[in-house]
C-alpha atoms as a PDB file:
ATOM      1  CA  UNK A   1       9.132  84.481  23.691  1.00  0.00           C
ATOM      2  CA  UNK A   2       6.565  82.487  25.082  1.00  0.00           C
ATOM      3  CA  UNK A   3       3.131  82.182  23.325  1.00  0.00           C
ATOM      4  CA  UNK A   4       1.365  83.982  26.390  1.00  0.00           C
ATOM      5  CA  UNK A   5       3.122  87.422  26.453  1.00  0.00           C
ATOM      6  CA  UNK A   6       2.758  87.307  22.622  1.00  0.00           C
ATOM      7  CA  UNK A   7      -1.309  86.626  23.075  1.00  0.00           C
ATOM      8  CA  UNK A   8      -0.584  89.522  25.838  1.00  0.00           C
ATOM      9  CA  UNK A   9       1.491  92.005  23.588  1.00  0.00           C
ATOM     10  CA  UNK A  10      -2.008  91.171  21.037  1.00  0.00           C
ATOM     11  CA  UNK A  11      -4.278  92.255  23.948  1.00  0.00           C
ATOM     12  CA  UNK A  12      -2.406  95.106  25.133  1.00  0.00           C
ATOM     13  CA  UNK A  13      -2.607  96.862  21.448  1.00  0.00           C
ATOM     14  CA  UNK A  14      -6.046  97.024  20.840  1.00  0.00           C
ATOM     15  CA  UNK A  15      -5.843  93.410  19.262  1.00  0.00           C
ATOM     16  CA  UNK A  16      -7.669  91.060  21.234  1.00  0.00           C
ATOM     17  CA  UNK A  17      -9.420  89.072  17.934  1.00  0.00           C
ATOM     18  CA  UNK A  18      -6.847  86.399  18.165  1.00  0.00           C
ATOM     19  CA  UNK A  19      -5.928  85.431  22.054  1.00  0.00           C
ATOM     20  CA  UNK A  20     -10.042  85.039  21.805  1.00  0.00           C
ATOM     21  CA  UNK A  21      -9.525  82.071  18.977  1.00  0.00           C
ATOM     22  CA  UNK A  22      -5.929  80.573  20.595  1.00  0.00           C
ATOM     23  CA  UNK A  23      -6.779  77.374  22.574  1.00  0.00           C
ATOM     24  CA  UNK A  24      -3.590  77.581  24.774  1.00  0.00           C
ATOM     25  CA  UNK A  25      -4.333  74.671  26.898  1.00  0.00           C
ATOM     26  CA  UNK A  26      -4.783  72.623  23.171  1.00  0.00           C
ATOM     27  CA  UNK A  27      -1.794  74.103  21.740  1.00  0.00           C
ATOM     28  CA  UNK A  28       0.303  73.323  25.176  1.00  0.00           C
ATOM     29  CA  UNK A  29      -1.111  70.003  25.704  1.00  0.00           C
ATOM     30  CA  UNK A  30       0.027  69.083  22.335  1.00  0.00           C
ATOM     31  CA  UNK A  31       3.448  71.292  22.628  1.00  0.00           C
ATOM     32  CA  UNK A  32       4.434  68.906  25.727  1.00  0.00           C
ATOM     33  CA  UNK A  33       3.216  65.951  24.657  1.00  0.00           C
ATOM     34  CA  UNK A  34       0.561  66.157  27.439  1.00  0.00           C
ATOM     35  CA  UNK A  35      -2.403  64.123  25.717  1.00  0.00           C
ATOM     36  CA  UNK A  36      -3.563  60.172  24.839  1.00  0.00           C
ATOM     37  CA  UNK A  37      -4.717  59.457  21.766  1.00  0.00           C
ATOM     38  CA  UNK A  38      -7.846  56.970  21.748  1.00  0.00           C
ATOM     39  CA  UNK A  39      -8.450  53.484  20.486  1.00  0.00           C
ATOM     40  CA  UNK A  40     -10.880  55.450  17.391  1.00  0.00           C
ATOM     41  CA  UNK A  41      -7.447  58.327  17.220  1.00  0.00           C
ATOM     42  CA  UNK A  42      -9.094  60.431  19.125  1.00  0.00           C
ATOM     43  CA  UNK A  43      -7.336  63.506  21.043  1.00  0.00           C
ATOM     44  CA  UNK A  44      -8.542  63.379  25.528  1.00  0.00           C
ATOM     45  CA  UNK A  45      -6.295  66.168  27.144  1.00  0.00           C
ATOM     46  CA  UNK A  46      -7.138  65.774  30.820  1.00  0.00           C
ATOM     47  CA  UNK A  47      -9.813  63.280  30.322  1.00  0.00           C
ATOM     48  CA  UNK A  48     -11.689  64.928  28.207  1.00  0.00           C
ATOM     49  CA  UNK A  49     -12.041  64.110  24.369  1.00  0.00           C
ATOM     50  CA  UNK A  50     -11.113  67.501  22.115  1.00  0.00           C
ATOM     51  CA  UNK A  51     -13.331  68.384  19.396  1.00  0.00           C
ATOM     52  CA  UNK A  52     -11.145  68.977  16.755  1.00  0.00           C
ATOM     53  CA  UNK A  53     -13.314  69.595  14.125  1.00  0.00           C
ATOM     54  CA  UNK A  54     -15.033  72.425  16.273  1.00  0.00           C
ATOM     55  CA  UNK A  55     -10.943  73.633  16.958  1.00  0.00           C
ATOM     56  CA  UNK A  56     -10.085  73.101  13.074  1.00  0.00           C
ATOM     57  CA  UNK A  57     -13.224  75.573  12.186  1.00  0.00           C
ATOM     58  CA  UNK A  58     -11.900  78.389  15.003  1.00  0.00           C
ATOM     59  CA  UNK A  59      -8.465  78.234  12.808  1.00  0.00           C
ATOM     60  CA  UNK A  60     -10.225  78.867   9.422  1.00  0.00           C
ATOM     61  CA  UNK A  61     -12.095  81.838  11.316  1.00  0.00           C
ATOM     62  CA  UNK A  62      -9.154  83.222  12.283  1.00  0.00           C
ATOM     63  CA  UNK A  63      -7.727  83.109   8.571  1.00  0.00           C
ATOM     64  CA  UNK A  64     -10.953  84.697   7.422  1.00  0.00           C
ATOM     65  CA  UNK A  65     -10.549  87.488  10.022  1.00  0.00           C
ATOM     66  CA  UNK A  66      -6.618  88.076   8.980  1.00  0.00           C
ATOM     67  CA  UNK A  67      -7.888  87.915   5.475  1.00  0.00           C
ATOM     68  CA  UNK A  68     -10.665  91.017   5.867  1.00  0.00           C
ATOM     69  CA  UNK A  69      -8.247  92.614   8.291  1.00  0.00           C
ATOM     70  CA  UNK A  70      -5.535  92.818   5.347  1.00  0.00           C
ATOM     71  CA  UNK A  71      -8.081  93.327   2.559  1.00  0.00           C
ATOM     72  CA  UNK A  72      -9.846  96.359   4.318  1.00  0.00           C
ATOM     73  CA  UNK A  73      -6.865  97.750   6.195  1.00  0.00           C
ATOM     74  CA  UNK A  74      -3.714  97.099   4.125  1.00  0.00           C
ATOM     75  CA  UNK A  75      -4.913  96.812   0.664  1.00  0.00           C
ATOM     76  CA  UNK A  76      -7.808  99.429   0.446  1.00  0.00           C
ATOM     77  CA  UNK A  77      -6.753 101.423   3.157  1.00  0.00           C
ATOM     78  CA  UNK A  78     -10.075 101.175   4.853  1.00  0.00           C
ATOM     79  CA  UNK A  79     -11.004 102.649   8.580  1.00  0.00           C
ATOM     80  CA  UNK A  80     -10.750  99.789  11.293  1.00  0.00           C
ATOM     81  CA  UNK A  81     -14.242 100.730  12.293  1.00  0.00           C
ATOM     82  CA  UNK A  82     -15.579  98.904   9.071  1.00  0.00           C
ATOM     83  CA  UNK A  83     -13.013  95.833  10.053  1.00  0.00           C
ATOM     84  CA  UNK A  84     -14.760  95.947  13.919  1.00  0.00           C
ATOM     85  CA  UNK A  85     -18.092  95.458  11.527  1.00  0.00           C
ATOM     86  CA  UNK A  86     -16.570  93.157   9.458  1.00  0.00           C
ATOM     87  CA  UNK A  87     -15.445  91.045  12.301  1.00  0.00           C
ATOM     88  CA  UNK A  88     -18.460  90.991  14.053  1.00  0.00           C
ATOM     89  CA  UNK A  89     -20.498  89.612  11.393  1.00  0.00           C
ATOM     90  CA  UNK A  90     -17.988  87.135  11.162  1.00  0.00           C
ATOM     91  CA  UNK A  91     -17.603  85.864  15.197  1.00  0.00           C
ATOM     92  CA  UNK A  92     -21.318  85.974  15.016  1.00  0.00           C
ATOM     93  CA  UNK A  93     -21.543  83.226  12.376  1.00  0.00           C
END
């Protein structure tokens, strides 16, 4: 299944925290091959450089959000609303 109906399937179920952080034109580029690296090993998809420390920081967001989403929902049994809160203090940082 491709990586766009699963970001779609996310969307479509009142889940739309993680197609927000998925780069797919990143994830493709690097998928197909489709990039150059520099002379200083730098990433340019399309010639344009990628911040990857900017992209490395959206992953370790998204691990923080699946972290509160399984601590308040899973383990404590919490009501989503308080993960929406949660969440939003989070995207806001």
């Amino acid at each position: 299944m491709s990586l766009g109906r699963k970001l779609t399937f996310l969307k479509s179920n009142d889940f739309p925290y993680i197609p927000i952080v998925i780069d797919r034109e990143l994830r493709n580029s690097i998928a197909h091959h489709d990039f150059i690296l520099g002379d200083r090993g730098e990433i340019i998809i399309n010639d344009k450089q990628v911040d990857i420390d900017t992209k490395i920081q959206e992953i370790f967001r998204l691990g923080k959000i699946l972290s509160n989403f399984y601590d308040l929902i899973i383990l404590k049994e919490r009501p989503e609303d308080e993960f929406i809160e949660v969440l939003c203090s989070i995207l806001d940082k």
